[in-house]
N, C-alpha and C. Protein backbone atom coordinates (compact mmCIF):
# COMPACT_ATOMS: atom_id res chain seq x y z
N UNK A 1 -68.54 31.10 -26.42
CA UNK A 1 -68.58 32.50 -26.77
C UNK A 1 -69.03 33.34 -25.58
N UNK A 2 -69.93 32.91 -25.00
CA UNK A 2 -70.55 33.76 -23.64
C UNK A 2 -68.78 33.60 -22.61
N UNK A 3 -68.31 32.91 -22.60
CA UNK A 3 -67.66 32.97 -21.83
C UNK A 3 -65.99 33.75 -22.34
N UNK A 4 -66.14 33.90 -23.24
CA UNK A 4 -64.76 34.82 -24.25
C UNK A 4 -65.43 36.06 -23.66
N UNK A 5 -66.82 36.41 -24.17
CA UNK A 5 -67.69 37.56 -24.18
C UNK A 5 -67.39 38.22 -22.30
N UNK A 6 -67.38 37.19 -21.11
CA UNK A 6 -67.07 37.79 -20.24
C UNK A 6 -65.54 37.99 -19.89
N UNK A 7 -64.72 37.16 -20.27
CA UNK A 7 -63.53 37.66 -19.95
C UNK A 7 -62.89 38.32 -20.69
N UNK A 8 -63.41 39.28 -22.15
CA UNK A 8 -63.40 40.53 -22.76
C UNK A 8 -63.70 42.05 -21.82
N UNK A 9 -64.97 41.50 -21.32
CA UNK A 9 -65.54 42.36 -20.47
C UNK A 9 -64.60 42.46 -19.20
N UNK A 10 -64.38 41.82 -18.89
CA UNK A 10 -63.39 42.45 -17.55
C UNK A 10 -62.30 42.52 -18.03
N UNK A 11 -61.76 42.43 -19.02
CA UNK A 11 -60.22 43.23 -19.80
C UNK A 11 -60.44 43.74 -19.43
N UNK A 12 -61.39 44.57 -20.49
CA UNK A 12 -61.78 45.72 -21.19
C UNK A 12 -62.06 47.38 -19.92
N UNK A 13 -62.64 46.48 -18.97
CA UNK A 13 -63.02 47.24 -17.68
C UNK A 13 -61.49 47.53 -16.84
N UNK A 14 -60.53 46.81 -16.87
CA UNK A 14 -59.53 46.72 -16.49
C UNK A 14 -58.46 47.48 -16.81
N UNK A 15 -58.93 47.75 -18.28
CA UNK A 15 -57.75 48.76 -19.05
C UNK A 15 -56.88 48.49 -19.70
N UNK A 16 -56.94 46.39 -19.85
CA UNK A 16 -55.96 45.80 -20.94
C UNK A 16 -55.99 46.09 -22.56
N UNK A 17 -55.45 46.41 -22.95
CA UNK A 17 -55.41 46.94 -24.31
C UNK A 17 -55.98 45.83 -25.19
N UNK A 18 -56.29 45.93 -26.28
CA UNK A 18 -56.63 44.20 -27.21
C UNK A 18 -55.59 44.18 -27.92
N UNK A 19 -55.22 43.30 -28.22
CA UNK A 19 -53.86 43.24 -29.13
C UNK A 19 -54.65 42.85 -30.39
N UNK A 20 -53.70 42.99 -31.33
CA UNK A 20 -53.95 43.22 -32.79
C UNK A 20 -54.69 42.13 -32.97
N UNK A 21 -55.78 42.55 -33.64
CA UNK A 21 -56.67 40.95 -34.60
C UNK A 21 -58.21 40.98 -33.11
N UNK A 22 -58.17 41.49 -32.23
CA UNK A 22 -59.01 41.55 -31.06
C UNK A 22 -59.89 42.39 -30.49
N UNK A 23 -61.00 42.41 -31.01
CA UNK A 23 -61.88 43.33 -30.47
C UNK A 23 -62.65 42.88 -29.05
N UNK A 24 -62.08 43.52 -27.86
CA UNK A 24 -63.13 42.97 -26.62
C UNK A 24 -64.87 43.66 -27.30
N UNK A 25 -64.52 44.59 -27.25
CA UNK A 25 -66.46 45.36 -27.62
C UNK A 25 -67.05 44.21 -28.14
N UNK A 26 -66.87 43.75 -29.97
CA UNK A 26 -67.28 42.82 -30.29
C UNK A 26 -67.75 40.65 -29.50
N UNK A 27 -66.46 41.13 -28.60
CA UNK A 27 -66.87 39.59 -27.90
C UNK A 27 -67.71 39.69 -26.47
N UNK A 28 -67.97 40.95 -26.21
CA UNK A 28 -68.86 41.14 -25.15
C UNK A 28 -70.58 41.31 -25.84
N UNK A 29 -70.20 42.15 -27.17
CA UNK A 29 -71.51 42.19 -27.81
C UNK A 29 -72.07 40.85 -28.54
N UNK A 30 -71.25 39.71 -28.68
CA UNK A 30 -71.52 38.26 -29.07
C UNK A 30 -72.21 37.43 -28.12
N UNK A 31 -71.41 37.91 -26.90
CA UNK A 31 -71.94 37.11 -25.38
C UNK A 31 -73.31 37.82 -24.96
N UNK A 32 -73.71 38.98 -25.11
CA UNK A 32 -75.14 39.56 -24.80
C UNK A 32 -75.96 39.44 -25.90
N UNK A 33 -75.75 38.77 -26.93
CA UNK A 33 -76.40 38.41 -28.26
C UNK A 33 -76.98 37.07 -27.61
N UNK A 34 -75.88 36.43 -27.08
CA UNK A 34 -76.18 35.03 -27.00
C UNK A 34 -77.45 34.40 -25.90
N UNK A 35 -77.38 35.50 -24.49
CA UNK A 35 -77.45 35.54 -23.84
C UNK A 35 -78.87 36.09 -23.06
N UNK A 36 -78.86 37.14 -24.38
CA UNK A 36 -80.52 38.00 -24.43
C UNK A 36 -81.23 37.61 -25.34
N UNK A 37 -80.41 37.41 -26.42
CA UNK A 37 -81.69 36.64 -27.61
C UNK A 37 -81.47 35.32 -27.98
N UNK A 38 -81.17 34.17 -27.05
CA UNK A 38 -81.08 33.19 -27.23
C UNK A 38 -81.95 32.69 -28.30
N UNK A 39 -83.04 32.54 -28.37
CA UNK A 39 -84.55 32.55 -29.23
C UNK A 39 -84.16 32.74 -30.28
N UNK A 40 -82.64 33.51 -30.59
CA UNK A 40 -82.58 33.87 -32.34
C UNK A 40 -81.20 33.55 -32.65
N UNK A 41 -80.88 32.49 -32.18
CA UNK A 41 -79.41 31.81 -32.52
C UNK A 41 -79.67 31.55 -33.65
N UNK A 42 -78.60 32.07 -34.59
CA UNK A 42 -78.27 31.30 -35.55
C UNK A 42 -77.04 29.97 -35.54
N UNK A 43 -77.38 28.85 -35.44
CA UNK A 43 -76.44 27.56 -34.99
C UNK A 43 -75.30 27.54 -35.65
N UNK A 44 -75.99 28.21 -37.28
CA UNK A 44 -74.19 28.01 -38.01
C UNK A 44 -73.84 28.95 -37.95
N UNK A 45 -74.30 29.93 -37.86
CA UNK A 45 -73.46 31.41 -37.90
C UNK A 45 -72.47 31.30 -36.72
N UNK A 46 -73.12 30.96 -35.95
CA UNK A 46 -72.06 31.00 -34.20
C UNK A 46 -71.10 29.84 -34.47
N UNK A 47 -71.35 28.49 -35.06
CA UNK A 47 -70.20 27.82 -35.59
C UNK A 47 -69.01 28.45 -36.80
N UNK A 48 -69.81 29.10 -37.73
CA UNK A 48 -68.76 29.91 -38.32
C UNK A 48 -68.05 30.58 -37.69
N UNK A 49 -68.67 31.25 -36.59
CA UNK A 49 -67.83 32.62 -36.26
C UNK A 49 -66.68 32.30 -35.19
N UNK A 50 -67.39 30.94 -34.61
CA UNK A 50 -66.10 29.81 -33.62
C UNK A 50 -65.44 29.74 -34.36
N UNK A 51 -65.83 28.68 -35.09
CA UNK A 51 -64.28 27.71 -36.35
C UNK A 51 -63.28 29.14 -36.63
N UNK A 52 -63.89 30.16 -37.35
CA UNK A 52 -63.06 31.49 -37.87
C UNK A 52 -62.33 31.95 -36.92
N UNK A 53 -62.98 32.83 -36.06
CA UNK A 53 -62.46 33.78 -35.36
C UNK A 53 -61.76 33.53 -34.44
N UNK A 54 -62.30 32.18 -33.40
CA UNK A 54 -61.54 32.06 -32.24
C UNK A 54 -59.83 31.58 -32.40
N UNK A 55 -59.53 30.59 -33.42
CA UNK A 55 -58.24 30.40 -33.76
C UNK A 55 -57.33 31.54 -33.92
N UNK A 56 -57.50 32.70 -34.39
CA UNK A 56 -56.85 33.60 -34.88
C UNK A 56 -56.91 34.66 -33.84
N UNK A 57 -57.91 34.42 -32.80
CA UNK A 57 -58.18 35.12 -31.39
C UNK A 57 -57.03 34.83 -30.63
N UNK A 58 -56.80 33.65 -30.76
CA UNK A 58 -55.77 32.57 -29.36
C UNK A 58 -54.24 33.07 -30.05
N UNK A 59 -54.53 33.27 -31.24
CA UNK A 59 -52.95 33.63 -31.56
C UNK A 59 -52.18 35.04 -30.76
N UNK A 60 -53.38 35.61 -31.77
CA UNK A 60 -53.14 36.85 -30.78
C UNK A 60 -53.23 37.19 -29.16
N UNK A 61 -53.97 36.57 -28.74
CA UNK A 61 -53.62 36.59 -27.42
C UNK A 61 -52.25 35.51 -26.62
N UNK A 62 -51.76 34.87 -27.24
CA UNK A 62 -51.05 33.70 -26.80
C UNK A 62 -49.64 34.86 -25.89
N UNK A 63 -49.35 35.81 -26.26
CA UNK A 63 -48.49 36.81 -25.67
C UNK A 63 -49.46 37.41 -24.32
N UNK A 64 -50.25 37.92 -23.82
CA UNK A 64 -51.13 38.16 -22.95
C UNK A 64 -51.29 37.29 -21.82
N UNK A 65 -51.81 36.12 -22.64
CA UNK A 65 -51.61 34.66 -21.74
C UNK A 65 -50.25 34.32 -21.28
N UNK A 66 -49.08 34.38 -21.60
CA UNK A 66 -48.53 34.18 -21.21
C UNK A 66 -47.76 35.35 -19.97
N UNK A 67 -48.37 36.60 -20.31
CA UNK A 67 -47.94 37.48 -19.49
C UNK A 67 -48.59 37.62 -18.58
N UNK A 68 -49.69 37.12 -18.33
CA UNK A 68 -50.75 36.53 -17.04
C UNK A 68 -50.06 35.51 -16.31
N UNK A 69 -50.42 34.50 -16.92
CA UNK A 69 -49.13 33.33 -16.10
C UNK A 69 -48.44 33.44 -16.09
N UNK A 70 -47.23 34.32 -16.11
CA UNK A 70 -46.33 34.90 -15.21
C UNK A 70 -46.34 35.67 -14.11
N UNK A 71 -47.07 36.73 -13.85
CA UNK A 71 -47.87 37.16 -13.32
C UNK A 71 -47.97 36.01 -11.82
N UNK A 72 -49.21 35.12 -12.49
CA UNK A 72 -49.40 34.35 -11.35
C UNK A 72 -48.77 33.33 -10.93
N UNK A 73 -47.68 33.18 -11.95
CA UNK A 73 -46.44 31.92 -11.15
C UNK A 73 -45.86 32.70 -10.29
N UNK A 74 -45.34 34.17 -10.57
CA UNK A 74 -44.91 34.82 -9.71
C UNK A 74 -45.36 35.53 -7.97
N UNK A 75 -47.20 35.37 -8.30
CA UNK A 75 -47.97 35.82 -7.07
C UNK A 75 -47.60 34.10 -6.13
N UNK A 76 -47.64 33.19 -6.92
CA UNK A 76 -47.89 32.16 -6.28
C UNK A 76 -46.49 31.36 -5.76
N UNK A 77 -45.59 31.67 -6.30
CA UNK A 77 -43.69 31.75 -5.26
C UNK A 77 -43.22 32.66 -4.71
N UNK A 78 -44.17 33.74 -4.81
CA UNK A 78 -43.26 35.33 -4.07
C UNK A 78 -43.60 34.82 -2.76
């Protein structure tokens, strides 16, 4: 999650839009949850909110991802 939480954050700074089902705010505010109040993890809550959310995260992004790696197949044969 800390690490979704930063590469939300540099979308987000970037100006990539979230595609539907995707809140960057929320996965940057998960990663500074995690990060500042370690001391108050809840273990299953953050497993719930993995098992749930992230599957349905990857969907929606699976168009993004792939428009990145294109992107860089293309930086990397031009």
């Amino acid at each position: 999650m800390m690490k979704v939480g930063e590469a939300a954050n540099r979308l987000a700074k970037m100006g990539v839009l979230e595609p539907d089902g995707v809140q960057w705010a929320l996965a940057v505010a998960n990663r500074n949850f995690l990060i500042h109040q370690y001391d108050q993890i809840n273990r299953s809550l953050t497993w719930l909110t993995l098992s749930r959310d992230l599957p349905a995260w990857r969907r929606s992004l699976q168009a993004l991802t792939a428009e990145a790696r294109g992107v860089i197949d293309d930086a990397e044969n031009g």
